[in-house]
C-alpha atoms as a PDB file:
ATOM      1  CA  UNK A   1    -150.311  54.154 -57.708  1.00  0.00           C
ATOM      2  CA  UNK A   2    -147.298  55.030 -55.882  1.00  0.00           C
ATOM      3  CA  UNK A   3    -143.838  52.512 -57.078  1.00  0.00           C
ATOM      4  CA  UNK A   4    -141.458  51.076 -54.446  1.00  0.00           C
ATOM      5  CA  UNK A   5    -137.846  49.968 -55.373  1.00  0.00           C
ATOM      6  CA  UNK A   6    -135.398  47.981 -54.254  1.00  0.00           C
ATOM      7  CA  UNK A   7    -132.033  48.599 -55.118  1.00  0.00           C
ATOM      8  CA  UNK A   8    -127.881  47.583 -54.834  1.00  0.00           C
ATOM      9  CA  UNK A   9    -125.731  49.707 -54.735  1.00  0.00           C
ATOM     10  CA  UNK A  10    -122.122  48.659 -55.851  1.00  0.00           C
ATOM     11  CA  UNK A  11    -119.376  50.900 -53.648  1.00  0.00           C
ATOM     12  CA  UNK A  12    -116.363  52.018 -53.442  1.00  0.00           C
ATOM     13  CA  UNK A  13    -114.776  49.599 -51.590  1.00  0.00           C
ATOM     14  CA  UNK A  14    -116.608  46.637 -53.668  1.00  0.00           C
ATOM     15  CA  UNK A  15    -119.162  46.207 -51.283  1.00  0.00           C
ATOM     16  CA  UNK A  16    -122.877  46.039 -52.076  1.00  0.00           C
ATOM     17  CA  UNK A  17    -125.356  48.265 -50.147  1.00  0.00           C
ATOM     18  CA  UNK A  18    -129.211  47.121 -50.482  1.00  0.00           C
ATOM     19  CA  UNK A  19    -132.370  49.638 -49.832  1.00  0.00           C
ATOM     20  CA  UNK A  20    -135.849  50.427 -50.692  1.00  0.00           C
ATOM     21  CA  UNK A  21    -137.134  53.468 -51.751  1.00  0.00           C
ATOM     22  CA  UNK A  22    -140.074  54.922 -53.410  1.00  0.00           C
ATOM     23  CA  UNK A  23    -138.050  57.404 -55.254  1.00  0.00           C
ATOM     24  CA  UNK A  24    -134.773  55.894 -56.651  1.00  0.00           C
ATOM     25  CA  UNK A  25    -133.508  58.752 -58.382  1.00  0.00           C
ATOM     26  CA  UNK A  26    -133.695  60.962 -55.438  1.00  0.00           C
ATOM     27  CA  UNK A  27    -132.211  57.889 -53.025  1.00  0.00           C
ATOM     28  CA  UNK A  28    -129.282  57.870 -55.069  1.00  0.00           C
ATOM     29  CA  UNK A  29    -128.780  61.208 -54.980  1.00  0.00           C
ATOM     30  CA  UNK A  30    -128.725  61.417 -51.675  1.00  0.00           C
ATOM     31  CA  UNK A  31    -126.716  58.556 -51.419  1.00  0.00           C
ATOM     32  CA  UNK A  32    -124.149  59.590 -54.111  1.00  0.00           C
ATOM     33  CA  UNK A  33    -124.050  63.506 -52.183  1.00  0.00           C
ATOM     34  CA  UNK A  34    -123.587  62.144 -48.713  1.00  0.00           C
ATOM     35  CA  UNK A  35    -126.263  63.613 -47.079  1.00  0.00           C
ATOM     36  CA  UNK A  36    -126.545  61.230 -43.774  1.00  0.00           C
ATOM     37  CA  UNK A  37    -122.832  60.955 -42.393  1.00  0.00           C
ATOM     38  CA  UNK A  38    -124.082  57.634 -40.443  1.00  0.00           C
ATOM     39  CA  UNK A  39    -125.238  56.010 -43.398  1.00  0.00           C
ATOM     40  CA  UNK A  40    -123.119  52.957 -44.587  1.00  0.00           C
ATOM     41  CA  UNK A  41    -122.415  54.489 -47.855  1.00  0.00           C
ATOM     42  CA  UNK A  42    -121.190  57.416 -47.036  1.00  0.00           C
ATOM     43  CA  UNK A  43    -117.364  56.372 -46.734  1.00  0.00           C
ATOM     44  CA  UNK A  44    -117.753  54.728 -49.621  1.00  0.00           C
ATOM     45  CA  UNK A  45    -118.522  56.937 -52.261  1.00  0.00           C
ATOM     46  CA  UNK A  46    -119.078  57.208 -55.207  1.00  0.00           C
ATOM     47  CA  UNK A  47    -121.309  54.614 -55.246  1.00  0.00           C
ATOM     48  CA  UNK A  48    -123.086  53.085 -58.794  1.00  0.00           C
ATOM     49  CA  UNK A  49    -126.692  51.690 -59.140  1.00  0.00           C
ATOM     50  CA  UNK A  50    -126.247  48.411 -60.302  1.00  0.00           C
ATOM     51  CA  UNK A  51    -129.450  46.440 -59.749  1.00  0.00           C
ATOM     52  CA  UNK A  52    -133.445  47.700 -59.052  1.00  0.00           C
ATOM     53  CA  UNK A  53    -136.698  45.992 -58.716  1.00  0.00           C
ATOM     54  CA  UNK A  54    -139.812  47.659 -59.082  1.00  0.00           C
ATOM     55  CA  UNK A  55    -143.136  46.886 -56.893  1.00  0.00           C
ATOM     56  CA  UNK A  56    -146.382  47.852 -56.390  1.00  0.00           C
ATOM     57  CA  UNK A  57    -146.707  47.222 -52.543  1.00  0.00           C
ATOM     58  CA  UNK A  58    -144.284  48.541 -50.109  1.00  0.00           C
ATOM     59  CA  UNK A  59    -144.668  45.811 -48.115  1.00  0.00           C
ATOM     60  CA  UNK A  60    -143.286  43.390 -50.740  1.00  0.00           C
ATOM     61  CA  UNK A  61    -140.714  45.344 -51.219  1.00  0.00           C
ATOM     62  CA  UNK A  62    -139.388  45.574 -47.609  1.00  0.00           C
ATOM     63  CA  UNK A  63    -140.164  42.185 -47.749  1.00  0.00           C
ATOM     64  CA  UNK A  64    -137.803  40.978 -50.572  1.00  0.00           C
ATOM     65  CA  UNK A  65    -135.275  44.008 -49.456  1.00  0.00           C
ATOM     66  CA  UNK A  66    -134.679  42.069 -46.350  1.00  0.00           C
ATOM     67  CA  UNK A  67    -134.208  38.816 -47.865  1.00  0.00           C
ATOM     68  CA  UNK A  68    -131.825  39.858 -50.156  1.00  0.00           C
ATOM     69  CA  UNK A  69    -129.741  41.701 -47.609  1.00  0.00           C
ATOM     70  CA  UNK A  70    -129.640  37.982 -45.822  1.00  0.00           C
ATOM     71  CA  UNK A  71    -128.390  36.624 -49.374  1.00  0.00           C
ATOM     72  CA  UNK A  72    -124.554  36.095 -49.574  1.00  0.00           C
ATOM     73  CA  UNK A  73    -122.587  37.939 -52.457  1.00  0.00           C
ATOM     74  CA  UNK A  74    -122.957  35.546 -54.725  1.00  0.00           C
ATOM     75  CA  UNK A  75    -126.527  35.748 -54.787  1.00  0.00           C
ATOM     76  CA  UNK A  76    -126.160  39.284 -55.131  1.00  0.00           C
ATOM     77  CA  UNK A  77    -124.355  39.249 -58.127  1.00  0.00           C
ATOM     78  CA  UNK A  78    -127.131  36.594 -59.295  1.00  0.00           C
ATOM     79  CA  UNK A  79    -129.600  39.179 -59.857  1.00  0.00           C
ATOM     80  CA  UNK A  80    -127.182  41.887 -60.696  1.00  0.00           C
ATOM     81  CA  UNK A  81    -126.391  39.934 -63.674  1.00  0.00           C
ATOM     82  CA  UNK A  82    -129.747  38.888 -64.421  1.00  0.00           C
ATOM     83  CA  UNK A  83    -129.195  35.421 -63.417  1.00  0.00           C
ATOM     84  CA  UNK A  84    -132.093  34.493 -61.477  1.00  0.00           C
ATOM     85  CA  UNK A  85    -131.886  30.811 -62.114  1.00  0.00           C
ATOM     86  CA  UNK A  86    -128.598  30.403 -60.213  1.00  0.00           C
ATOM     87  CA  UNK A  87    -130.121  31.748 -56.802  1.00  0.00           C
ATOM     88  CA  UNK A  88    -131.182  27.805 -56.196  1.00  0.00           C
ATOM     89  CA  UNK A  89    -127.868  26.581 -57.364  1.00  0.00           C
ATOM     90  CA  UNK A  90    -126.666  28.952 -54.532  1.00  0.00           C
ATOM     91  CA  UNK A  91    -129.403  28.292 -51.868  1.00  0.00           C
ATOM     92  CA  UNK A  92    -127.912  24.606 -51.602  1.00  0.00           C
ATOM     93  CA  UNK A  93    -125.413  24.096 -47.948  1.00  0.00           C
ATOM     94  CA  UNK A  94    -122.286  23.396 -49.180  1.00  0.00           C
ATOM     95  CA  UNK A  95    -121.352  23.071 -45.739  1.00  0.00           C
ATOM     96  CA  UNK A  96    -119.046  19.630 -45.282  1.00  0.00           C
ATOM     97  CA  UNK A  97    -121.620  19.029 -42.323  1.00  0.00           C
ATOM     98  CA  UNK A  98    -124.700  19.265 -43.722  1.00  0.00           C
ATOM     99  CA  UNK A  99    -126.425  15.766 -44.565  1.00  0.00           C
ATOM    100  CA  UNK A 100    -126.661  16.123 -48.319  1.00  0.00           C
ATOM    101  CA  UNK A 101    -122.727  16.548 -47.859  1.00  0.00           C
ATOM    102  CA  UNK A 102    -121.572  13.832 -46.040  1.00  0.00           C
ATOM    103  CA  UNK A 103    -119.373  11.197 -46.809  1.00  0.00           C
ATOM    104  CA  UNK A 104    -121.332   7.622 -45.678  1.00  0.00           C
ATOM    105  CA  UNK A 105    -119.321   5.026 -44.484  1.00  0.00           C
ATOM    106  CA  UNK A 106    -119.782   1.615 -45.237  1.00  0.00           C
ATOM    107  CA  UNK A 107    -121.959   0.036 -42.243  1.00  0.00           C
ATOM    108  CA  UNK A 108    -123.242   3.195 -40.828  1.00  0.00           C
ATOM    109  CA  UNK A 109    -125.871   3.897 -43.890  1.00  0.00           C
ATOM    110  CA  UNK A 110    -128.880   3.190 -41.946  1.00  0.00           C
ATOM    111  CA  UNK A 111    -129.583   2.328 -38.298  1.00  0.00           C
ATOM    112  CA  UNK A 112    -130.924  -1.541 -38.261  1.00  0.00           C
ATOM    113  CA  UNK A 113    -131.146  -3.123 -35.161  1.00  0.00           C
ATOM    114  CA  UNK A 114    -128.568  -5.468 -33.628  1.00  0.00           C
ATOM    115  CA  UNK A 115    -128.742  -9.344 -33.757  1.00  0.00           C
ATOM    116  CA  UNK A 116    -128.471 -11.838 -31.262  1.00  0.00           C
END
């Protein structure tokens, strides 16, 4: 059964780089050599493997690749660090906006109706 990874990559410049690959040895290899001038790691080398997760199905793992390359650096250094509990911790808006956030005012709590 063939294994699919998905990987960070910490670089140069601090930045994290996230892919998927079904060889992770050779990936970083090519990744550490510069083979593909476009790719986004290839001004920042060296680079250093710093996280992987191993699956079964490749579609999983493009799956969960894409979500974490949505996922803020933060959440990234979650899993680096083995601290999968945190990631709902971070999930939550912190935004000043959001509803869970914001400050109520005395009278405007709930709508009720007006009297007559």
């Amino acid at each position: 059964m063939k294994q699919y990874f998905v990987y960070i990559l910490k670089c140069s410049d601090g930045s994290y780089y996230t892919g998927v690959t079904h060889n992770i040895e050779t990936r970083l290899a090519q990744h550490q050599s510069g083979r593909f001038p476009e790719s986004y790691t290839h001004k920042r080398r060296p680079v250093e493997l710093v996280f992987f997760c191993e699956f079964n199905d490749v579609t999983q793992a493009i799956l969960f690749e894409n979500q974490v390359k949505g996922w803020s650096r933060k959440k990234k250094e979650a899993i680096i660090n083995d601290n999968w509990e945190k990631l709902k911790e971070l999930s939550v808006c912190q935004n000043k906006s959001h509803s869970d956030n914001f400050e109520k005012k005395e009278g405007f709590d709930s709508a009720q109706p007006d009297t007559v």
